[in-house]
C-alpha atoms as a PDB file:
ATOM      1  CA  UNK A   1      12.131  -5.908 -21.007  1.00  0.00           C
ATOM      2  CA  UNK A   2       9.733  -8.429 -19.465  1.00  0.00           C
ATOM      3  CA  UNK A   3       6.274  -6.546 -19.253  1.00  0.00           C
ATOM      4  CA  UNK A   4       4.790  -4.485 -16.391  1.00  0.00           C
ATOM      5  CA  UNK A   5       8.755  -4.435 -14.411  1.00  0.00           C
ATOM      6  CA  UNK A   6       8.548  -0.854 -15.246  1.00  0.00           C
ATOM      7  CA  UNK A   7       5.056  -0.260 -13.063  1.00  0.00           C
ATOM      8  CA  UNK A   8       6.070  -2.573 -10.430  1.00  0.00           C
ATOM      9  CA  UNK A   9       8.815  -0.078  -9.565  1.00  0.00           C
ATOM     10  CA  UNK A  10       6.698   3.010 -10.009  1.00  0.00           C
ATOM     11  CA  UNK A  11       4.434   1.404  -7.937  1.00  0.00           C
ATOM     12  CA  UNK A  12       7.162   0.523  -5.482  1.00  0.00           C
ATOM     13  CA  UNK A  13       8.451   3.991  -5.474  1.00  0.00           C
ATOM     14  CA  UNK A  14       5.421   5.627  -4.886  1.00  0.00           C
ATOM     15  CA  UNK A  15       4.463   3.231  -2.106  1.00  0.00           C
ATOM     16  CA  UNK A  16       7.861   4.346  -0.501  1.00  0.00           C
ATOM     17  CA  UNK A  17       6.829   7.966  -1.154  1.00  0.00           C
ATOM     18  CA  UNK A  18       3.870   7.604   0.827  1.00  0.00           C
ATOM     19  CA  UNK A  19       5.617   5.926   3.738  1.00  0.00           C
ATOM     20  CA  UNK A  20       8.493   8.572   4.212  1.00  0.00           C
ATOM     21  CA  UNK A  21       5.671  10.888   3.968  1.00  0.00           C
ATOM     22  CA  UNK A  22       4.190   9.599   6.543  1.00  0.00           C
ATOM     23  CA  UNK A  23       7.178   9.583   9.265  1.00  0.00           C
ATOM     24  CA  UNK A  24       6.087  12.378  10.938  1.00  0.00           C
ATOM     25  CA  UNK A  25       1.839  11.876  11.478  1.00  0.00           C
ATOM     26  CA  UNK A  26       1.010  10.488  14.970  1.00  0.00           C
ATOM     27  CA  UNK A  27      -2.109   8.982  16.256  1.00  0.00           C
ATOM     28  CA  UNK A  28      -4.798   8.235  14.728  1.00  0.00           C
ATOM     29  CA  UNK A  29      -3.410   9.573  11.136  1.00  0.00           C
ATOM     30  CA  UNK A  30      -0.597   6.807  11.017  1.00  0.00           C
ATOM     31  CA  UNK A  31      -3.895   4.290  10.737  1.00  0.00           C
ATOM     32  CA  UNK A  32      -5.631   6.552   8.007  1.00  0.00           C
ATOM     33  CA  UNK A  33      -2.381   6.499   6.404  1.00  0.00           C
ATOM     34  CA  UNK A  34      -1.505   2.621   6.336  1.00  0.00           C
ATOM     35  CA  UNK A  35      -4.882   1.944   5.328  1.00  0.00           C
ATOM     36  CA  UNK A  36      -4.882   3.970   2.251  1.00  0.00           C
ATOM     37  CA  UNK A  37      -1.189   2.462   1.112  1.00  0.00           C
ATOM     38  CA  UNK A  38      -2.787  -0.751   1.368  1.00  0.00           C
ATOM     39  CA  UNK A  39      -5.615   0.499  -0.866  1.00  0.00           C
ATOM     40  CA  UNK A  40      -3.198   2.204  -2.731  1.00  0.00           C
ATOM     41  CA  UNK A  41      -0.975  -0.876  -3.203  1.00  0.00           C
ATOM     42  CA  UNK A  42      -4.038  -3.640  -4.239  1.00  0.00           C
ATOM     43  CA  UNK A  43      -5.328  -1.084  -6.814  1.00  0.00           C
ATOM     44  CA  UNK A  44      -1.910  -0.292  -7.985  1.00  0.00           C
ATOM     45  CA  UNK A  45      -0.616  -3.856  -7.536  1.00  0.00           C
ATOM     46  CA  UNK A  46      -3.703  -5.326  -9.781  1.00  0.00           C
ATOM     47  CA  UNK A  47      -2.556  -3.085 -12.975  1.00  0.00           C
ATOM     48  CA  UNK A  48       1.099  -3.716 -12.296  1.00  0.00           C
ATOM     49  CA  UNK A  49       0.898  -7.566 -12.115  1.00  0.00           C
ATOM     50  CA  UNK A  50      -1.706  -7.340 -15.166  1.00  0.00           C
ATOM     51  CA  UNK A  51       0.135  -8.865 -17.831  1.00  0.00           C
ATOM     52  CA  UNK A  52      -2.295  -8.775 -20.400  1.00  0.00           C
ATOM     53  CA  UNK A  53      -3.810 -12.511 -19.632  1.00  0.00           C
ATOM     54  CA  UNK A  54      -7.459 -12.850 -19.914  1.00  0.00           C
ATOM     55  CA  UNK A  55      -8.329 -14.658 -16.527  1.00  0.00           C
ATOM     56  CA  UNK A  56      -6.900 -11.329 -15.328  1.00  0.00           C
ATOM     57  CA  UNK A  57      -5.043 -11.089 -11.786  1.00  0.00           C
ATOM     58  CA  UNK A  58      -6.206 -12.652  -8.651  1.00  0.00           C
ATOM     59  CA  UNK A  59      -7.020 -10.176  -5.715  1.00  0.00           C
ATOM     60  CA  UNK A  60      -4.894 -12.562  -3.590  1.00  0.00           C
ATOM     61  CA  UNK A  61      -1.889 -11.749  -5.857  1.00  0.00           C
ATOM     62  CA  UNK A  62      -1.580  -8.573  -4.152  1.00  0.00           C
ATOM     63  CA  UNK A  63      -2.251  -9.182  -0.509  1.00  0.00           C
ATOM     64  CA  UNK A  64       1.080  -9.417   0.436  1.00  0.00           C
ATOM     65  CA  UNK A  65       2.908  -6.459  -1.260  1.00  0.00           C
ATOM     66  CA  UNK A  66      -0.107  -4.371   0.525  1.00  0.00           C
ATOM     67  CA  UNK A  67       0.614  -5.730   3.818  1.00  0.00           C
ATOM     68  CA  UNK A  68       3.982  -5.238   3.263  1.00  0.00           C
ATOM     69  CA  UNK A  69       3.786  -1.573   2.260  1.00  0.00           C
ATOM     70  CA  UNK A  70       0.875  -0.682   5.035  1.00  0.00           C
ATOM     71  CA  UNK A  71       3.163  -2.412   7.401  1.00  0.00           C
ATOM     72  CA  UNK A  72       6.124   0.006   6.386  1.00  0.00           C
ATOM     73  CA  UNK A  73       4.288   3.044   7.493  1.00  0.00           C
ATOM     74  CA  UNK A  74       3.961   1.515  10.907  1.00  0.00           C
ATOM     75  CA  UNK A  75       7.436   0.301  11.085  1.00  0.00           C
ATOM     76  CA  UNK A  76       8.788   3.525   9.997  1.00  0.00           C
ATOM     77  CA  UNK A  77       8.437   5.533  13.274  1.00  0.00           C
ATOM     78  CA  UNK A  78      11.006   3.078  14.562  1.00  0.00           C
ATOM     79  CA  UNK A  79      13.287   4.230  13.672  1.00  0.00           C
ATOM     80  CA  UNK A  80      14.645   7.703  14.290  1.00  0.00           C
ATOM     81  CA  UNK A  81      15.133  10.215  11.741  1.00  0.00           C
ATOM     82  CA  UNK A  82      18.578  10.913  10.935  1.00  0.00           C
ATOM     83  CA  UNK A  83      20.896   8.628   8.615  1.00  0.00           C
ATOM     84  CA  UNK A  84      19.415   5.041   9.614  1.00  0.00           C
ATOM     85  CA  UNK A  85      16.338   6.754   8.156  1.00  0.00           C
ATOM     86  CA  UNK A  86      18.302   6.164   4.774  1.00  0.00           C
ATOM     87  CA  UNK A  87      18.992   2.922   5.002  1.00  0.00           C
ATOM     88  CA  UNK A  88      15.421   2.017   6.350  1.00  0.00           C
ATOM     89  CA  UNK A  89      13.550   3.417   3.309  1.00  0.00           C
ATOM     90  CA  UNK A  90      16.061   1.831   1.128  1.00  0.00           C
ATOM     91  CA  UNK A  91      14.744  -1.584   2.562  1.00  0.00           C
ATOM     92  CA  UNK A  92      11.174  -0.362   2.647  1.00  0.00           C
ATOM     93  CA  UNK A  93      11.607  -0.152  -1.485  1.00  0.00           C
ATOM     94  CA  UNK A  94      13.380  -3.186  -1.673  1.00  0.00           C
ATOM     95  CA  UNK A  95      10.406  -4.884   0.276  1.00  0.00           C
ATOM     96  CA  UNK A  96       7.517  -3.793  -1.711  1.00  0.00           C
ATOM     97  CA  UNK A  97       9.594  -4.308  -4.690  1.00  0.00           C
ATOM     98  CA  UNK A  98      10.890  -7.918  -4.468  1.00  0.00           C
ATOM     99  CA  UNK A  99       7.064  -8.972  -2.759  1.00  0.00           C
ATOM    100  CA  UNK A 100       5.639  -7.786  -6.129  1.00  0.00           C
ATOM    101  CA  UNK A 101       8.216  -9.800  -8.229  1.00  0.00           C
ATOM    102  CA  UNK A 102       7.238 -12.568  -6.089  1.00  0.00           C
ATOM    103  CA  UNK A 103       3.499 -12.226  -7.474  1.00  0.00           C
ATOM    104  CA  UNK A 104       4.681 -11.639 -10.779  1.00  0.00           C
ATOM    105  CA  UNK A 105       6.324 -14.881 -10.663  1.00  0.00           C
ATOM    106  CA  UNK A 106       4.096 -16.658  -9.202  1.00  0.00           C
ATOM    107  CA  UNK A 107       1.437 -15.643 -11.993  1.00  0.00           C
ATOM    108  CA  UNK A 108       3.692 -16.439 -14.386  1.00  0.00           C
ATOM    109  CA  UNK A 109       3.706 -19.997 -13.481  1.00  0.00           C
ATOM    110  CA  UNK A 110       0.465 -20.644 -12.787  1.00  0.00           C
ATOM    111  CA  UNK A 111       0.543 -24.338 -12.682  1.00  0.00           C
ATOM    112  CA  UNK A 112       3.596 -24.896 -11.630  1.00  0.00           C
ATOM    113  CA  UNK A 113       4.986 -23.839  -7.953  1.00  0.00           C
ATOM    114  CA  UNK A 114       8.564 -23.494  -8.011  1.00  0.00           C
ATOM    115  CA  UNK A 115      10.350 -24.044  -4.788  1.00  0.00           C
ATOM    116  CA  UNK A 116      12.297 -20.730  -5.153  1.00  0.00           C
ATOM    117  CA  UNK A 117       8.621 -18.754  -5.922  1.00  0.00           C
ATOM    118  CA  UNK A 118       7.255 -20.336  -2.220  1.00  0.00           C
ATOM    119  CA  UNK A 119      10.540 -19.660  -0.629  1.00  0.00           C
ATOM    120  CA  UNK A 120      10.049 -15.708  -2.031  1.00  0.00           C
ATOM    121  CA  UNK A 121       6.623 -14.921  -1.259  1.00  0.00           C
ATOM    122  CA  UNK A 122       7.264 -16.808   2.448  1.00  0.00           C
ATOM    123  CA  UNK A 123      10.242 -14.784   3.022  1.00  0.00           C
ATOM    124  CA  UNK A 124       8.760 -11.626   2.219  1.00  0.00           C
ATOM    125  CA  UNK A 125       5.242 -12.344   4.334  1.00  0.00           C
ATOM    126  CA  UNK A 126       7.900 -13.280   7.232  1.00  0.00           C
ATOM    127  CA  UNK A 127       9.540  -9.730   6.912  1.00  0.00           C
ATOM    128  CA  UNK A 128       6.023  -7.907   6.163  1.00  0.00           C
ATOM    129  CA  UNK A 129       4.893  -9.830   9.564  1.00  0.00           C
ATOM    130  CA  UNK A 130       7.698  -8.396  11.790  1.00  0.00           C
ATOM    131  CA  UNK A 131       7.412  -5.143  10.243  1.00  0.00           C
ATOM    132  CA  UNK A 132       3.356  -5.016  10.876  1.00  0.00           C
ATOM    133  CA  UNK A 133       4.140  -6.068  14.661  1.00  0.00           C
ATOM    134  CA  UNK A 134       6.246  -4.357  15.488  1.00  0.00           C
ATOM    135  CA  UNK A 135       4.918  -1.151  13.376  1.00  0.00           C
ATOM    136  CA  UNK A 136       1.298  -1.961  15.856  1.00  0.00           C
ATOM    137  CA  UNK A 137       3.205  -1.813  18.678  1.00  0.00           C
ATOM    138  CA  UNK A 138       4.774   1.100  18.389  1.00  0.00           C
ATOM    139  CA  UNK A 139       1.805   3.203  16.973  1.00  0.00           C
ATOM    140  CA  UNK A 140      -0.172   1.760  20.085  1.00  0.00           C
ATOM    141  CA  UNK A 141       0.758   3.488  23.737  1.00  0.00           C
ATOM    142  CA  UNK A 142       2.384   1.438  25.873  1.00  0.00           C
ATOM    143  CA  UNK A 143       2.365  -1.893  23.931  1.00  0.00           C
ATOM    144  CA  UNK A 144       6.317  -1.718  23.545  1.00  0.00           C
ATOM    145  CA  UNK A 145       8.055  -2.586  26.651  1.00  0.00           C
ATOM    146  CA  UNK A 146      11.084  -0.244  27.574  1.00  0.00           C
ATOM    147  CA  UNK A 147      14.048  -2.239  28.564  1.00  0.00           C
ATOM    148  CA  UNK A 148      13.463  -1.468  32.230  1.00  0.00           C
ATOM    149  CA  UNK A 149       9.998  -3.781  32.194  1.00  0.00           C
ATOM    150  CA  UNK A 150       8.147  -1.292  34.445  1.00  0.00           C
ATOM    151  CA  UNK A 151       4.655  -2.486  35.976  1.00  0.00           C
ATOM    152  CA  UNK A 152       2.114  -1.131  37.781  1.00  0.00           C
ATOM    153  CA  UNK A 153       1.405  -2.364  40.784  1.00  0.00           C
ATOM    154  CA  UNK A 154      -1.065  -4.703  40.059  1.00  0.00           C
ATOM    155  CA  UNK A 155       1.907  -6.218  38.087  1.00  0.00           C
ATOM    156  CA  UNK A 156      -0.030  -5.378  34.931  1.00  0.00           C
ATOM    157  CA  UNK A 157       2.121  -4.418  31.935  1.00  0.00           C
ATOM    158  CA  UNK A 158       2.430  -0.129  32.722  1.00  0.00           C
ATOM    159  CA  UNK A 159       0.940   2.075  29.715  1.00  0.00           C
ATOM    160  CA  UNK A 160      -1.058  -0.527  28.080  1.00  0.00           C
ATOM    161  CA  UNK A 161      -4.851   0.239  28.499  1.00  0.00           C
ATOM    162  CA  UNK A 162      -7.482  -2.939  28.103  1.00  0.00           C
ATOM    163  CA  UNK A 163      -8.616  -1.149  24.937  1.00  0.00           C
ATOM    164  CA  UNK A 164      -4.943  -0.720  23.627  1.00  0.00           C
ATOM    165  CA  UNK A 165      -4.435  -4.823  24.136  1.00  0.00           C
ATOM    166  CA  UNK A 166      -7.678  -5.306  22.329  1.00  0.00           C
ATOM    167  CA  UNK A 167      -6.304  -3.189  19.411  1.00  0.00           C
ATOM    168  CA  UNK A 168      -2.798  -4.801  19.593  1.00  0.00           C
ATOM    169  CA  UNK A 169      -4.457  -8.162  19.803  1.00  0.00           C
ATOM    170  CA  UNK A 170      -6.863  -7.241  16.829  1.00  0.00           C
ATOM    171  CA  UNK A 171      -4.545  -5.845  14.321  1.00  0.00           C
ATOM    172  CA  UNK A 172      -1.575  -8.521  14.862  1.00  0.00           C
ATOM    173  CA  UNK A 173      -4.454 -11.230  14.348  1.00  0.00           C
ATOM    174  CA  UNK A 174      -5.908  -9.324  11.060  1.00  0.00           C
ATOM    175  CA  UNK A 175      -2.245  -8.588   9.609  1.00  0.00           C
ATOM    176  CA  UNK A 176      -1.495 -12.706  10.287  1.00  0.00           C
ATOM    177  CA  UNK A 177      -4.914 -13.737   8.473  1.00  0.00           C
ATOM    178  CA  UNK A 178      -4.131 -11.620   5.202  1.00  0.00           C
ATOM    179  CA  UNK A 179      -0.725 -13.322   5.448  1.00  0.00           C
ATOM    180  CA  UNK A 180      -1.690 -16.593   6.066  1.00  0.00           C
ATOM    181  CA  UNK A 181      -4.327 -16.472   3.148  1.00  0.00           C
ATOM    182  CA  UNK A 182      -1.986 -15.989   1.268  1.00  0.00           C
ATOM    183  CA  UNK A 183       0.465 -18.426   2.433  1.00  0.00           C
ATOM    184  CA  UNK A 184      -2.611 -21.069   2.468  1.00  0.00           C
ATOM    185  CA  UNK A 185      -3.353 -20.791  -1.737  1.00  0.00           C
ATOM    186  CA  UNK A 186      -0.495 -21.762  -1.935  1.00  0.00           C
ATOM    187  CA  UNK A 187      -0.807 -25.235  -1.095  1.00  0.00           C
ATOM    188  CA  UNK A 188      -4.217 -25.640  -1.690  1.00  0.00           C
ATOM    189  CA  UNK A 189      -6.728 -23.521  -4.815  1.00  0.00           C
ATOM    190  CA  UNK A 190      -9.261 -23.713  -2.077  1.00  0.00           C
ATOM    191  CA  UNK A 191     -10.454 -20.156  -1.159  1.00  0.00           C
ATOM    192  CA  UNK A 192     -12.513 -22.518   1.865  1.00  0.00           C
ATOM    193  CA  UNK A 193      -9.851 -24.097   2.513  1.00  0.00           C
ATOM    194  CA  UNK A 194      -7.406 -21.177   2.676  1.00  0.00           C
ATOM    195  CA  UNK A 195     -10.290 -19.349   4.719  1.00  0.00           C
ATOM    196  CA  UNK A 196     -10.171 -21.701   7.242  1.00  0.00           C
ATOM    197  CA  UNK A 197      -6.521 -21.605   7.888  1.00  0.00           C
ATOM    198  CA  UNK A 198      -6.089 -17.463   7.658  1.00  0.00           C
ATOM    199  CA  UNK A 199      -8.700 -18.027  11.028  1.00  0.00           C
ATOM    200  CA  UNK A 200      -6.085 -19.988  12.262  1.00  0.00           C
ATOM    201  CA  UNK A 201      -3.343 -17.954  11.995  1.00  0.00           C
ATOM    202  CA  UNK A 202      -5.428 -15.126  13.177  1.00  0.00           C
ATOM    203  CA  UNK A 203      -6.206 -16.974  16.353  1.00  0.00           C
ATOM    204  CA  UNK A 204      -2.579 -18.265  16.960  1.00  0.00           C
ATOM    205  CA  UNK A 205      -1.162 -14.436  16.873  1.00  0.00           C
ATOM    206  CA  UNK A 206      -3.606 -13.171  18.603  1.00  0.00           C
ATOM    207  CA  UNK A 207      -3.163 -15.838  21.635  1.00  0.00           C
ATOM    208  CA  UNK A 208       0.481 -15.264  21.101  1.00  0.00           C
ATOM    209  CA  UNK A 209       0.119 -11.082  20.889  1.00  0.00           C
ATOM    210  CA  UNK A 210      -2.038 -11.580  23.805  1.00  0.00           C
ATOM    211  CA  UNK A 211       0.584 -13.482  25.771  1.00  0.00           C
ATOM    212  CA  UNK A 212       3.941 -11.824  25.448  1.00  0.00           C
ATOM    213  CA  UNK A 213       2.126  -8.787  25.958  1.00  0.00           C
ATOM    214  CA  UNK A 214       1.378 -10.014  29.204  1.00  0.00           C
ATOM    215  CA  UNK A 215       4.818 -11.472  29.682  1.00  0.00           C
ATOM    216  CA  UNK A 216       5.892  -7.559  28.802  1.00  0.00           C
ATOM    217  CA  UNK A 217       8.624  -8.896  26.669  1.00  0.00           C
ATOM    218  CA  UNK A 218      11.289  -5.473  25.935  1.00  0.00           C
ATOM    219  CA  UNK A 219      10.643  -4.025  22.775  1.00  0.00           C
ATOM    220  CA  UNK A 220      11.106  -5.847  20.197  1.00  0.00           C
ATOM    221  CA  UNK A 221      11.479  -9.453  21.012  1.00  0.00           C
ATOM    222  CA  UNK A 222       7.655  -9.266  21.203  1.00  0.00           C
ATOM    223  CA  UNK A 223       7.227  -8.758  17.513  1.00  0.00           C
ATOM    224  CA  UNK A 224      10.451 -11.362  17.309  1.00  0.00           C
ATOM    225  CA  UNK A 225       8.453 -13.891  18.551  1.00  0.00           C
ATOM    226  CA  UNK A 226       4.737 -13.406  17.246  1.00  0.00           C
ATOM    227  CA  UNK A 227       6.876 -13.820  13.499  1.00  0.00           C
ATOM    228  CA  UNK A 228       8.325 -16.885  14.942  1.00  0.00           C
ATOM    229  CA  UNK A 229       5.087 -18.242  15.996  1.00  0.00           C
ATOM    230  CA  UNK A 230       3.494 -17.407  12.332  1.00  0.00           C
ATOM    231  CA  UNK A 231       6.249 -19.116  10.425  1.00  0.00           C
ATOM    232  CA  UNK A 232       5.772 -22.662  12.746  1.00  0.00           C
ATOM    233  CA  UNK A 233       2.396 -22.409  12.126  1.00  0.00           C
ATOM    234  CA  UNK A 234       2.696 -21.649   8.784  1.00  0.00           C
ATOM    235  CA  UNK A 235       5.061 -24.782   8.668  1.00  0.00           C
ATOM    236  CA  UNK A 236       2.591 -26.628  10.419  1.00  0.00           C
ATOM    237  CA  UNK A 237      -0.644 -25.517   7.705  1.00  0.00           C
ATOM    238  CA  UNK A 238       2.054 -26.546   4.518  1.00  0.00           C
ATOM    239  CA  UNK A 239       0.548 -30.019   4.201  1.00  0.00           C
ATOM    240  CA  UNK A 240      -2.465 -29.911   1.923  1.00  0.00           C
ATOM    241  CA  UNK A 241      -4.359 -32.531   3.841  1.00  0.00           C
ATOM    242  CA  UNK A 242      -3.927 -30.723   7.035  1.00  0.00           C
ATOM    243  CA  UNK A 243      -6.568 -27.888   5.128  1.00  0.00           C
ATOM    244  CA  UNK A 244      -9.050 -30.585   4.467  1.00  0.00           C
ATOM    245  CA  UNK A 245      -9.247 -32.863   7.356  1.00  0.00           C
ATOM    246  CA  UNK A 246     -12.494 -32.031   9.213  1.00  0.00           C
ATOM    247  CA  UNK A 247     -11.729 -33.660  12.648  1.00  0.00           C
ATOM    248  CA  UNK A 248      -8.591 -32.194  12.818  1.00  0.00           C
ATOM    249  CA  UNK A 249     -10.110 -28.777  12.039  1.00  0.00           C
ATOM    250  CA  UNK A 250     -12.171 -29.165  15.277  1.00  0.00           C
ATOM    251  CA  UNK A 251      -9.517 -30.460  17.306  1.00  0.00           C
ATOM    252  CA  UNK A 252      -7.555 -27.366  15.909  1.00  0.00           C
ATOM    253  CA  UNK A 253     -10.573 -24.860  16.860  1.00  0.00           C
ATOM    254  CA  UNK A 254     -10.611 -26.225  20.311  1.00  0.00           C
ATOM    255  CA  UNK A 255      -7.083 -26.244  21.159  1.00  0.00           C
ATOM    256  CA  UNK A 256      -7.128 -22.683  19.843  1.00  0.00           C
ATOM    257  CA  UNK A 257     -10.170 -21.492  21.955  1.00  0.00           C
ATOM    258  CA  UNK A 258      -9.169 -23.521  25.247  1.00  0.00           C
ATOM    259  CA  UNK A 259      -5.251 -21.443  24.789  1.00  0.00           C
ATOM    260  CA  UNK A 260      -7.340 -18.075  23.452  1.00  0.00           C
ATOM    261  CA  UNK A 261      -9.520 -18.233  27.020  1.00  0.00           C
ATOM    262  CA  UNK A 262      -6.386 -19.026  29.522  1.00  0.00           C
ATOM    263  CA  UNK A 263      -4.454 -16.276  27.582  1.00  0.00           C
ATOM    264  CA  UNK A 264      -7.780 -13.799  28.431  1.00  0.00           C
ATOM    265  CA  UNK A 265      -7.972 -14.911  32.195  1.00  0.00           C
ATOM    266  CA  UNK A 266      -4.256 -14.708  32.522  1.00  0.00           C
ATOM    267  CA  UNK A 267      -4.521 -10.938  31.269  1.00  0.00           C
ATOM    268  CA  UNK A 268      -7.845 -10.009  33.355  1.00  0.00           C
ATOM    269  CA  UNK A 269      -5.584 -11.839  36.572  1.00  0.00           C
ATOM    270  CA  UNK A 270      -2.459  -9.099  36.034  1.00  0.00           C
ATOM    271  CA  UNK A 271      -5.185  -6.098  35.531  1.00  0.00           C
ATOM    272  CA  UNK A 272      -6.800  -6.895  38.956  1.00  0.00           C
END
């Protein structure tokens, strides 16, 4: 039996255990409880992918299988209890589980990437995305839009307070620059490097979070979207030169800042 599979599942179990646990909490609890599964998950994950090597595991290794599980207990109140309950949990373990053989892979081949390893971990940060979106909006009042598209009458999106958007934009941007670190070492061993392009994806989602928020998109094409905007600009970060150009850094911060203060104006406009 290869080593460690056995406490990757315990720790995928118990992850699970603590996110059908924490179905019924509301408030301020469901953000208590998805930050101490992600603790839970990078302390657990560092002994589970620990297979005995002496340069030990890389804290990176188990970003993703964190997000993944902290992004479960948001996701979770999605869906309503009864028997899609079943099936949901049943993909919650499957998540956490095939994100951590992902890692384990991925440390097992240290110097060489395998296309099937990148496809993996991308896959499962693409899922863990959606989840964590639209987990946020649906733990934040009034940040889902009902079918019907209500406004008020300032034509601002109804139930959404400025300090719910700022939350909504905050944690969409955080959960998209854990991923995208992640995403980044992979093409580059650069922690700079990688640095620089989780502060791009953080900026990208939260333009984007910003704007279909203010579009008041129905449900969940919101959350739809935001994961299609992370996986173009992950597709856009994949070249390794792209991380190390400086000019094209700055021409990437200001294209980011002139779209991050329209989207703000645009918002400030509808609340008036």
């Amino acid at each position: 039996m290869e080593p460690r599979r056995g406490t990757r599942r315990e720790l995928a179990v118990l992850a699970t255990t603590l996110v059908v646990l924490s179905r019924p909490l509301e408030g301020d609890l469901v953000w208590l409880v998805g930050v101490l599964v992600l603790a839970t998950v990078i302390l657990g994950g560092l002994q589970a992918l620990d297979a005995g090597e002496p340069r030990g595991v890389a804290l990176e290794s188990v970003v993703t299988p964190a997000v993944a599980a902290a992004a479960a207990v948001l996701a979770i109140r999605l869906v309503p209890v009864g028997l899609l309950l079943l099936p949901g949990v049943v993909l919650v373990y499957l998540l956490i589980e095939r994100a951590l053989i992902a890692e384990a892979q991925l440390l097992a081949r240290p110097t060489v990437l395998a296309p099937e390893d990148r496809n993996m971990l991308t896959a499962v940060a693409l899922v863990s995305a959606f989840l964590a979106f639209a987990g946020i909006a649906g733990v934040i009042p009034g940040a889902l839009v009902e079918p019907a598209g209500a406004t008020s009458a300032g034509g601002a999106p109804a139930g959404l307070t400025e300090v719910g958007l700022l939350i909504l934009v905050g944690a969409d941007a955080l959960v998209a620059a854990l991923l995208g670190f992640r995403l980044a070492l992979l093409e580059s061993p650069s922690v700079r490097d990688a640095a620089w392009a989780a502060l791009t994806y953080a900026a990208v989602i939260a333009i984007g979070a910003a704007a279909f928020r203010a579009i008041a998109l129905p449900r969940l094409v919101g959350p739809a979207l935001l994961t299609l905007l992370f996986y173009l600009w992950s597709a856009y970060m994949r070249h390794p030169r792209r991380l190390r150009e400086d000019r094209r850094r700055l021409a990437e911060a200001g294209v980011l800042a002139v779209l991050g203060l329209a989207v703000i104006a645009w918002n400030l406009l509808l609340r008036r």
